[in-house]
C-alpha atoms as a PDB file:
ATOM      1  CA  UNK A   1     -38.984  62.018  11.243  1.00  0.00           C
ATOM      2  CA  UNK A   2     -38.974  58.439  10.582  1.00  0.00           C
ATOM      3  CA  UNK A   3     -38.944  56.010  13.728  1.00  0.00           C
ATOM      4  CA  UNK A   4     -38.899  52.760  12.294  1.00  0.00           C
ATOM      5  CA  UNK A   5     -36.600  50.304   9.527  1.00  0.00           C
ATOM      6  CA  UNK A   6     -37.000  47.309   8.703  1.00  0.00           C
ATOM      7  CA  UNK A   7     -32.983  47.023   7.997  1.00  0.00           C
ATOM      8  CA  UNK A   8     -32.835  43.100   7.178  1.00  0.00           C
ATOM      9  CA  UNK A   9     -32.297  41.068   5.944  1.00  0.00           C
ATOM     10  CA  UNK A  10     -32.415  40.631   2.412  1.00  0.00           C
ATOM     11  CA  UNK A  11     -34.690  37.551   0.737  1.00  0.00           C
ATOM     12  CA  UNK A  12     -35.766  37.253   4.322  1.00  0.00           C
ATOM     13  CA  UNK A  13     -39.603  38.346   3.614  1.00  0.00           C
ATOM     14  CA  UNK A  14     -39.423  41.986   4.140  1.00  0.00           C
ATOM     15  CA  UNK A  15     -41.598  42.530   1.306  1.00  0.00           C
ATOM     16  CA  UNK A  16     -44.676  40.776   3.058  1.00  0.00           C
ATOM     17  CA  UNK A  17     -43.537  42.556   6.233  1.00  0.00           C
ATOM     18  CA  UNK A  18     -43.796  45.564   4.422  1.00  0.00           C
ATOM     19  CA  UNK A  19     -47.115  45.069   3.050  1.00  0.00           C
ATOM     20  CA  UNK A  20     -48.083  43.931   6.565  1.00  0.00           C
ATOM     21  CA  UNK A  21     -47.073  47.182   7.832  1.00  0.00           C
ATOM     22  CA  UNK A  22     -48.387  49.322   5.265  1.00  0.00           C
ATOM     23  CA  UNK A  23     -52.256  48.402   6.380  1.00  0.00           C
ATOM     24  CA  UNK A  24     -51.769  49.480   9.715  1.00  0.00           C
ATOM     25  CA  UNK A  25     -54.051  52.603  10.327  1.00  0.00           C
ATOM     26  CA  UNK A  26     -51.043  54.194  12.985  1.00  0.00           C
ATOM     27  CA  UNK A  27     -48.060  53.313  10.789  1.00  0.00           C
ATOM     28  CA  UNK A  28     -46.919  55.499   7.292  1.00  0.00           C
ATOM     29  CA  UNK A  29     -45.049  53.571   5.027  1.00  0.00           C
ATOM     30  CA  UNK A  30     -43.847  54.477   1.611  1.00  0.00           C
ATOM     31  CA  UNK A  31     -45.623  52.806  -1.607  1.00  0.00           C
ATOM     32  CA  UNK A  32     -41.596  52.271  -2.578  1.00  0.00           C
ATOM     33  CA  UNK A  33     -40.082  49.794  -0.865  1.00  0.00           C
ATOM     34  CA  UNK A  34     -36.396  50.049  -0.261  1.00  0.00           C
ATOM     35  CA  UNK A  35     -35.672  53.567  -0.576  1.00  0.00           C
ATOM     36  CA  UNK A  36     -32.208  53.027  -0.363  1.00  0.00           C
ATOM     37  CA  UNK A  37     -30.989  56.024   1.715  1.00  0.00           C
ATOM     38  CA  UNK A  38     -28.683  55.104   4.244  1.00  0.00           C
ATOM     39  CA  UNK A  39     -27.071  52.978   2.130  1.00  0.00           C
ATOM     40  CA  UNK A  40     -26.525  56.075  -0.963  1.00  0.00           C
ATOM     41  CA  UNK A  41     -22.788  56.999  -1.493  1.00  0.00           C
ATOM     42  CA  UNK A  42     -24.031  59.440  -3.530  1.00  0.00           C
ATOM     43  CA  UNK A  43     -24.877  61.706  -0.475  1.00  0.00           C
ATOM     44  CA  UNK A  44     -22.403  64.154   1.458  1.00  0.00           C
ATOM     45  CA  UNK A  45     -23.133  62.817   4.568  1.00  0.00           C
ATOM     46  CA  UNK A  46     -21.140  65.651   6.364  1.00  0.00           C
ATOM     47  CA  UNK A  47     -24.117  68.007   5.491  1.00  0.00           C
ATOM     48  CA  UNK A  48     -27.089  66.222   4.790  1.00  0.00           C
ATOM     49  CA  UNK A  49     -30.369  67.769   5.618  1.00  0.00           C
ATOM     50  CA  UNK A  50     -32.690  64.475   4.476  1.00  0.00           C
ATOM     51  CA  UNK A  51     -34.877  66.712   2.588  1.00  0.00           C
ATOM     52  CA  UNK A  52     -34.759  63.467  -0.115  1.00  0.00           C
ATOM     53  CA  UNK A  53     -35.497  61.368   2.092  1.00  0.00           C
ATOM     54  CA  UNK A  54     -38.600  63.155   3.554  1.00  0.00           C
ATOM     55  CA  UNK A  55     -40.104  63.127   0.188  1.00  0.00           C
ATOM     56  CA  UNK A  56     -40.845  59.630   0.223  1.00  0.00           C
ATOM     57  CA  UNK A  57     -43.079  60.339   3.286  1.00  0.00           C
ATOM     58  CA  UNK A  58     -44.852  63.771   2.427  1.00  0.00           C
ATOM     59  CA  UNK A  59     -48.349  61.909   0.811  1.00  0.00           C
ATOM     60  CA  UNK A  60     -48.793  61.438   4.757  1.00  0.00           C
ATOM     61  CA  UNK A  61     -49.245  65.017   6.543  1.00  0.00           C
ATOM     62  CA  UNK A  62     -51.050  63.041   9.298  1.00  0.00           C
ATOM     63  CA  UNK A  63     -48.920  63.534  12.479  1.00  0.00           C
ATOM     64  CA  UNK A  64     -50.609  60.906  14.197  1.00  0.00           C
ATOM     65  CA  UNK A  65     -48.903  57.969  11.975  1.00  0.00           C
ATOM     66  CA  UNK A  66     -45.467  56.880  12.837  1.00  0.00           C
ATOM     67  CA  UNK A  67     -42.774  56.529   9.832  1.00  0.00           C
ATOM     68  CA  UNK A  68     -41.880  53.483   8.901  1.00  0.00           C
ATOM     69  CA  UNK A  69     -39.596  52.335   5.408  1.00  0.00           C
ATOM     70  CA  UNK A  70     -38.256  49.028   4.554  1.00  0.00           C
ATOM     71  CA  UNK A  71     -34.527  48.748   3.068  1.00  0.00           C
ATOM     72  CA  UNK A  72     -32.892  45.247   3.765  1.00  0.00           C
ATOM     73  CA  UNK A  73     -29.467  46.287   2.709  1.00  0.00           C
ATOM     74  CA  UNK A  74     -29.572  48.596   6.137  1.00  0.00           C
ATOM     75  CA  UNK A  75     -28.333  45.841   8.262  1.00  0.00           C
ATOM     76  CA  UNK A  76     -25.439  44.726   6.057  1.00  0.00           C
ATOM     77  CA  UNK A  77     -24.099  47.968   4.532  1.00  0.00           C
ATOM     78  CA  UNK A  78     -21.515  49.278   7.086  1.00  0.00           C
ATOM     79  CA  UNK A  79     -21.331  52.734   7.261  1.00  0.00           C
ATOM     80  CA  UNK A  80     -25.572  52.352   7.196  1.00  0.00           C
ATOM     81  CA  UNK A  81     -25.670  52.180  11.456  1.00  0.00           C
ATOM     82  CA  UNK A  82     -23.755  55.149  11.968  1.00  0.00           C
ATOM     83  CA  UNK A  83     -26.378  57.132   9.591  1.00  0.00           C
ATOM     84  CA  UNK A  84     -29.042  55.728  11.200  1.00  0.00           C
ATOM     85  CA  UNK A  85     -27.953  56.686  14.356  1.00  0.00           C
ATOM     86  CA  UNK A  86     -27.216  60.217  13.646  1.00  0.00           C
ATOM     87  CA  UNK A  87     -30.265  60.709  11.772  1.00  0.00           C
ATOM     88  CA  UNK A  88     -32.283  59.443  14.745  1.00  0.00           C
ATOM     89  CA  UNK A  89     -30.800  57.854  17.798  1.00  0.00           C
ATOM     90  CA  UNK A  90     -33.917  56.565  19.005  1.00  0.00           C
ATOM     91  CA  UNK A  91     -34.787  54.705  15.971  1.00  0.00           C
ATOM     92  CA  UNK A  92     -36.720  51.253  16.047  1.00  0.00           C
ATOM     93  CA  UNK A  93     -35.010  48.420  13.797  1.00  0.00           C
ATOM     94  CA  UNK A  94     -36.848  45.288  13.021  1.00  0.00           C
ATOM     95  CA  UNK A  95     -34.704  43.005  11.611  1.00  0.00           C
ATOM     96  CA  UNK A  96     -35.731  39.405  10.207  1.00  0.00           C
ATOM     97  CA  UNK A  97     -33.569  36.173   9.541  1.00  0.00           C
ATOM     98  CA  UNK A  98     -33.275  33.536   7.769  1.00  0.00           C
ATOM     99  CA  UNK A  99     -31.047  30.317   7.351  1.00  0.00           C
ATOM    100  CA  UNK A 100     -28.205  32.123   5.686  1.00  0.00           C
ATOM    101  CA  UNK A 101     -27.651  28.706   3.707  1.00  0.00           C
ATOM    102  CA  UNK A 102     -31.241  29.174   2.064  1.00  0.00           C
ATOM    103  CA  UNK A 103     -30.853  32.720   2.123  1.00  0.00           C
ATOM    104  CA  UNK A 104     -27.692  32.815  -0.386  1.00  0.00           C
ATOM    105  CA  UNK A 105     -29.110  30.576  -2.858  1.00  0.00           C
ATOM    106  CA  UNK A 106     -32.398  33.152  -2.772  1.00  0.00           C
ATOM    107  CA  UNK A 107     -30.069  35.752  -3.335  1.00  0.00           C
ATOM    108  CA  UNK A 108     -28.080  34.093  -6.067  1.00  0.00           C
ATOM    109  CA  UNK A 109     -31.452  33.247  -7.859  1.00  0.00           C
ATOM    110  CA  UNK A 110     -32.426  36.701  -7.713  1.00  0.00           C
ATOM    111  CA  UNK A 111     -29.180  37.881  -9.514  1.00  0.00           C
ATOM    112  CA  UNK A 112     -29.347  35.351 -11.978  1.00  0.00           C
ATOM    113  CA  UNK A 113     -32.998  36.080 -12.680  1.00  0.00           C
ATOM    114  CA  UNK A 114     -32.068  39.542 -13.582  1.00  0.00           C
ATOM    115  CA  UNK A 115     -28.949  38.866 -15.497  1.00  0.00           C
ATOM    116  CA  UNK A 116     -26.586  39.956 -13.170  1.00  0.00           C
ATOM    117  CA  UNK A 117     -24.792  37.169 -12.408  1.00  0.00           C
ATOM    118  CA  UNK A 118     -23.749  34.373 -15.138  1.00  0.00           C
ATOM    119  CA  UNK A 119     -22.195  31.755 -12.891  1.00  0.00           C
ATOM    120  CA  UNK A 120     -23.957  28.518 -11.166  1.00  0.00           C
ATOM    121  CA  UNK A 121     -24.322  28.681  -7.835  1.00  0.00           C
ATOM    122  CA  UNK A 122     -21.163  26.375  -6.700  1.00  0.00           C
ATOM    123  CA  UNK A 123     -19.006  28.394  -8.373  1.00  0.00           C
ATOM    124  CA  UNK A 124     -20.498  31.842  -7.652  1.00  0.00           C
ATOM    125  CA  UNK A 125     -20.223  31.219  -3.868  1.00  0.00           C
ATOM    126  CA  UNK A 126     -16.566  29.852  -4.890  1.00  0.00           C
ATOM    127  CA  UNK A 127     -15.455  32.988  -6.591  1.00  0.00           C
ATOM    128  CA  UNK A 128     -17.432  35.516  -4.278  1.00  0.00           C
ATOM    129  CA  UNK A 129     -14.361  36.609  -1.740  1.00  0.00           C
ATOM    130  CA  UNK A 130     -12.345  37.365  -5.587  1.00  0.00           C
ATOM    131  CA  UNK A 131     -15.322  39.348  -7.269  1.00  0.00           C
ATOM    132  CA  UNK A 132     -16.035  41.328  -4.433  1.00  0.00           C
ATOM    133  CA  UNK A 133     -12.266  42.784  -4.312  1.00  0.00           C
ATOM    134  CA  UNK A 134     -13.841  45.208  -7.171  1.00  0.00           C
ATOM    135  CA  UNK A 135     -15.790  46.938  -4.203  1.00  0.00           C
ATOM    136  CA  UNK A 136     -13.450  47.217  -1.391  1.00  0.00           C
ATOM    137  CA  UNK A 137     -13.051  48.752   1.043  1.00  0.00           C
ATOM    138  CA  UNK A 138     -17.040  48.923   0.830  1.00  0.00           C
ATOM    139  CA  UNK A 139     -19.066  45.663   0.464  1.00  0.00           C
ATOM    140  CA  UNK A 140     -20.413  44.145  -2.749  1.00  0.00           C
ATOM    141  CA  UNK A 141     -23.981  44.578  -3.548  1.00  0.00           C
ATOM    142  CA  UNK A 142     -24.492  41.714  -5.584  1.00  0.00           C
ATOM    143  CA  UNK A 143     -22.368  38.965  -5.078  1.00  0.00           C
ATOM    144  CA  UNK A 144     -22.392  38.963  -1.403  1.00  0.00           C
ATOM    145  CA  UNK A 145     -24.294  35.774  -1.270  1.00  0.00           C
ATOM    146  CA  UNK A 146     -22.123  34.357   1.907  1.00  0.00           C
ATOM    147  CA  UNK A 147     -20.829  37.595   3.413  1.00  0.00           C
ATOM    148  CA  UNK A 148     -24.428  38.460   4.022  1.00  0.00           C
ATOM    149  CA  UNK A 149     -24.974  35.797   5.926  1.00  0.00           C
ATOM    150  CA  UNK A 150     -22.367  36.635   8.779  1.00  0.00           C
ATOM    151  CA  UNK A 151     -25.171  37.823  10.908  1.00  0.00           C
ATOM    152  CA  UNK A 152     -23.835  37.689  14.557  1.00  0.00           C
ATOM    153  CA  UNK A 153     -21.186  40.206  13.052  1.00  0.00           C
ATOM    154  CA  UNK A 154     -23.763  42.721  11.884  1.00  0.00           C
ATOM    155  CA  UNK A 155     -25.771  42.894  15.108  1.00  0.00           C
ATOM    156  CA  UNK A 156     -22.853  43.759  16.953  1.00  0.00           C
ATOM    157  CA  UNK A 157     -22.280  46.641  14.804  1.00  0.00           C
ATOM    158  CA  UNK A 158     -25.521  47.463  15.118  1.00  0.00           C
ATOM    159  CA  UNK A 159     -25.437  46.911  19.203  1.00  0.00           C
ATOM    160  CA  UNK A 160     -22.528  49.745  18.834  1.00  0.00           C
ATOM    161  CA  UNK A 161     -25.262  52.087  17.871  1.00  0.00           C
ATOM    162  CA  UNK A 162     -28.523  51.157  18.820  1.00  0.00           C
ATOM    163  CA  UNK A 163     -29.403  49.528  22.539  1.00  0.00           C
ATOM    164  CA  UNK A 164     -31.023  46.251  22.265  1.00  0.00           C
ATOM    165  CA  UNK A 165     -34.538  47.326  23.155  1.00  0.00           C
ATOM    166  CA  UNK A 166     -34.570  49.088  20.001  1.00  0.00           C
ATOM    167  CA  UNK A 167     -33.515  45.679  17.801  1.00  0.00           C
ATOM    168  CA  UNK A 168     -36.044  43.577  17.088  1.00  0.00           C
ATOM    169  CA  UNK A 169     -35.540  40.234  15.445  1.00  0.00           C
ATOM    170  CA  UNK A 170     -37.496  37.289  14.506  1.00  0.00           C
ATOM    171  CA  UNK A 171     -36.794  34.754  12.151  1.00  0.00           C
ATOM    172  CA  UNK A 172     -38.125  34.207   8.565  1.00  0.00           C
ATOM    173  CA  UNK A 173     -40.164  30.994   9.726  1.00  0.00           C
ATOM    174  CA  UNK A 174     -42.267  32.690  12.432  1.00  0.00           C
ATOM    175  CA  UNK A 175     -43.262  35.008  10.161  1.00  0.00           C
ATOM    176  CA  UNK A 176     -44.324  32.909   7.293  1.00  0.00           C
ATOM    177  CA  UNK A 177     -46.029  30.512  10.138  1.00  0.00           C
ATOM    178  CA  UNK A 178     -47.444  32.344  12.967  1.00  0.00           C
ATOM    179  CA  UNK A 179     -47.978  36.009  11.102  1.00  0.00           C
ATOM    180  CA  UNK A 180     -50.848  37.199  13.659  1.00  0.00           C
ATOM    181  CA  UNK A 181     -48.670  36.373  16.361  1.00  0.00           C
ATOM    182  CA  UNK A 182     -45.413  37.731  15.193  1.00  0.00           C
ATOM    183  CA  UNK A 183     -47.042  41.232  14.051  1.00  0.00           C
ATOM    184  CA  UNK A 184     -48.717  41.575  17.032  1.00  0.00           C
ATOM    185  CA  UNK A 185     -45.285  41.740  19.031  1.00  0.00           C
ATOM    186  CA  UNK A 186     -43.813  43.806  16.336  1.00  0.00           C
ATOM    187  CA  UNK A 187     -46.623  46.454  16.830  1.00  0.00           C
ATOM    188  CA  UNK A 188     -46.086  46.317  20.959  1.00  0.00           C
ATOM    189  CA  UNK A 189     -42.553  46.952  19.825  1.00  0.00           C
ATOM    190  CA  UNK A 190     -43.638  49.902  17.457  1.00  0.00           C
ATOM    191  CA  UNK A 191     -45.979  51.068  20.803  1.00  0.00           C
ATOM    192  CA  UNK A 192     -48.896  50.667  18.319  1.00  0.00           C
ATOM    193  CA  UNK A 193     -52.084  49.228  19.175  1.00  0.00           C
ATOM    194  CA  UNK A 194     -52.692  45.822  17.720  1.00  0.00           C
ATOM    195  CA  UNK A 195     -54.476  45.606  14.466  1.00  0.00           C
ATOM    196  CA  UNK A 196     -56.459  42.402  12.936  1.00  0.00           C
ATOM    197  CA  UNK A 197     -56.627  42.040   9.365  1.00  0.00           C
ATOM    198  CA  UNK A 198     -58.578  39.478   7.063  1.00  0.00           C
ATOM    199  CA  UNK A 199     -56.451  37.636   4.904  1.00  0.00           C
ATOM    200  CA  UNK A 200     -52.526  37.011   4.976  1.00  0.00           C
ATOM    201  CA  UNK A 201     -49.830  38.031   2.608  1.00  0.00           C
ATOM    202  CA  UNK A 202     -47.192  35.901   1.206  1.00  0.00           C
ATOM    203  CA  UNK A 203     -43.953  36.044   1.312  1.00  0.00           C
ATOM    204  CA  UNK A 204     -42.145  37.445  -2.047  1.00  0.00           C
ATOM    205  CA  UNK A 205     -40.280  34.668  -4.065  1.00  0.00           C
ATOM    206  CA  UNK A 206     -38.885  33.982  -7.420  1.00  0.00           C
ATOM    207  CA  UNK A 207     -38.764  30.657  -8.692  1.00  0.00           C
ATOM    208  CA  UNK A 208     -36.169  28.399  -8.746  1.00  0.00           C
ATOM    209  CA  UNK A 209     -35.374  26.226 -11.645  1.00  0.00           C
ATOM    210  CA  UNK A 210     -33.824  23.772  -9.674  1.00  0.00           C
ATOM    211  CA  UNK A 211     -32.974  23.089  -6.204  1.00  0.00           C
ATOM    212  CA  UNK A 212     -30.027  23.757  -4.743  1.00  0.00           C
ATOM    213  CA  UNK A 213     -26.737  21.308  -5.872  1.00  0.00           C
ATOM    214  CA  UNK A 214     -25.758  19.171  -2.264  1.00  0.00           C
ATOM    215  CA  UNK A 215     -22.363  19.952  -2.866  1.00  0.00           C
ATOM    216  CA  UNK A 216     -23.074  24.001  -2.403  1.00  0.00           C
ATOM    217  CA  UNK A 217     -25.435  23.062   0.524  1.00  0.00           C
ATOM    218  CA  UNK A 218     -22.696  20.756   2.082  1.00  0.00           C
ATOM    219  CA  UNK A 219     -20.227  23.833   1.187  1.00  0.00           C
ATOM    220  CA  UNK A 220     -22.575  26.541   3.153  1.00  0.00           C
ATOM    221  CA  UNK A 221     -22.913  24.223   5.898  1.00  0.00           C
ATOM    222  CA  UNK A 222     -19.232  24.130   6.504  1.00  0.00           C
ATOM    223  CA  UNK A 223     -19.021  27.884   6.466  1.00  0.00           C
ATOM    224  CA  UNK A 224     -22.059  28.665   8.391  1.00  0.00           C
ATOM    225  CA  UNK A 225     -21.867  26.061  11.311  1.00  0.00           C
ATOM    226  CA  UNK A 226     -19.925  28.352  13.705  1.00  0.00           C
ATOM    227  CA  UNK A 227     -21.878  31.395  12.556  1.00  0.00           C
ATOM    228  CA  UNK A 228     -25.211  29.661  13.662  1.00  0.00           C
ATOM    229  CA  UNK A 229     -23.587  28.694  16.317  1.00  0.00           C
ATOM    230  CA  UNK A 230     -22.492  32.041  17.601  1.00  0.00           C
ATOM    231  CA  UNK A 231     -26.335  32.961  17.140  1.00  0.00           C
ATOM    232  CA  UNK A 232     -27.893  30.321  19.124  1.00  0.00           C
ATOM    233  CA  UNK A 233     -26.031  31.995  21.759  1.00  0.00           C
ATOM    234  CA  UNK A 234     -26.477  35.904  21.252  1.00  0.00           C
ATOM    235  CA  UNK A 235     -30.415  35.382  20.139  1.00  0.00           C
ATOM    236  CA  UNK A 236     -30.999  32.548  22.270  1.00  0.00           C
ATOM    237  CA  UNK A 237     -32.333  30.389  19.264  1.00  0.00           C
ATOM    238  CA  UNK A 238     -32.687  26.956  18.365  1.00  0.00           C
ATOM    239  CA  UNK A 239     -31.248  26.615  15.070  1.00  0.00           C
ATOM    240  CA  UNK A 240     -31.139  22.976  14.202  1.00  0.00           C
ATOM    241  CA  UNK A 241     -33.369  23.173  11.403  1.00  0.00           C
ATOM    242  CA  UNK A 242     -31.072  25.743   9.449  1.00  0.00           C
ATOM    243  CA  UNK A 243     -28.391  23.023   9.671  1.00  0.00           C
ATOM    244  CA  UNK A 244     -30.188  20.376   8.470  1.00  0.00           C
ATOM    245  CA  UNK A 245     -31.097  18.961   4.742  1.00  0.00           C
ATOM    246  CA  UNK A 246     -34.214  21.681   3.384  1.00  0.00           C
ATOM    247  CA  UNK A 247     -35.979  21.188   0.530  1.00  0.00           C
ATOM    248  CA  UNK A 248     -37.368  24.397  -1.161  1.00  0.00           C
END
């Protein structure tokens, strides 16, 4: 049985958390990241046995490793938690975050790198709450570049679920700074002993061609305040560098 997801959130560096994870002699993790199960509409939920899913995990018939997988799209796809939880109540979540202002332009670049999306950014974010109708009443995979970034909403469905001692969340700067440190906590988390590793990996990231227009950073900031805000609060945070000016 799996014990373990890292369930967001996207363009938040869950692919070098992944490959973190993956070199830890106690923990299994999939070559394939994002496996994309809790999330699959395709399923009949009502009577699934996971037998799919547990392919992903059979190259490991050591019983001693704990299952791990990494899907971002966990934390933000609703009917995900409910899955989860019947699947395995006891699961472990590890969720990471990141200034949802930086985080949509990441996303946006993404799309537009892989020809999915043919707006700028301005008017992308703009038009999103009108090109997601198309999805409703489930969420819209691609052009979700703000509604992603409602965190504080997405942990309390997840706190419906799962207890907090089985969320853990850090944010996408501790892990690009202070790797050692943050890893170390996620493996007491994961009741694993700690591992040291030579060398570090980085974090996952596609180029942008330009940095993001001020007037869709000022726009994002005026959305996002309250939401930051809120998760100063729940997480105990400071925030103040996700509302000011970043350069990336």
């Amino acid at each position: 049985m799996v014990e373990f997801l890292v369930c967001g959130t996207q363009k938040s560096g869950t692919t070098a958390l992944h490959n973190y994870l993956s070199r830890h002699p106690e923990l299994y993790l999939p070559a394939k990241k994002e496996i994309h199960y809790f999330d699959d509409e395709s399923i009949n939920w009502a009577s699934a046995n996971h037998e799919s899913y547990h392919k992903y995990f059979e190259m490991n018939k050591s019983k001693q490793k704990k299952w791990g997988e990494v899907t971002p799209i966990y934390m933000y796809w609703n009917p995900s938690a409910a899955r989860i939880w019947e699947y395995n109540p006891k699961m472990k979540l590890i969720i990471i975050l990141r200034n949802p202002i930086t985080r949509a332009y990441s996303h946006w670049n993404m799309e537009k790198s892989r020809n999915a999306e043919n707006l700028n950014f301005l008017d992308a974010i703009k038009t999103e709450l009108e090109r997601s109708r198309c999805s409703l009443p489930l969420q819209n995979r691609v052009f979700s570049y703000i509604d992603r970034g409602f965190y504080s909403q997405q942990l309390r469905w997840l706190y419906r679920f799962f207890p907090s001692n089985q969320v853990f969340i850090v944010k996408q700067e501790e892990l690009d700074k202070h790797a050692p440190k943050v890893l170390s906590e996620i493996y007491d988390y994961l009741k694993v002993r700690d591992y040291k590793f030579e060398g570090s990996v980085k974090m996952h990231s596609i180029p942008y061609k330009e940095p993001m227009p001020i007037e869709a950073k000022r726009y994002l900031l005026d959305i996002f305040t309250n939401e930051i805000k809120q998760l100063e609060v729940m997480l105990n945070w400071n925030c103040n560098s996700w509302r000011e000016s970043i350069q990336e």
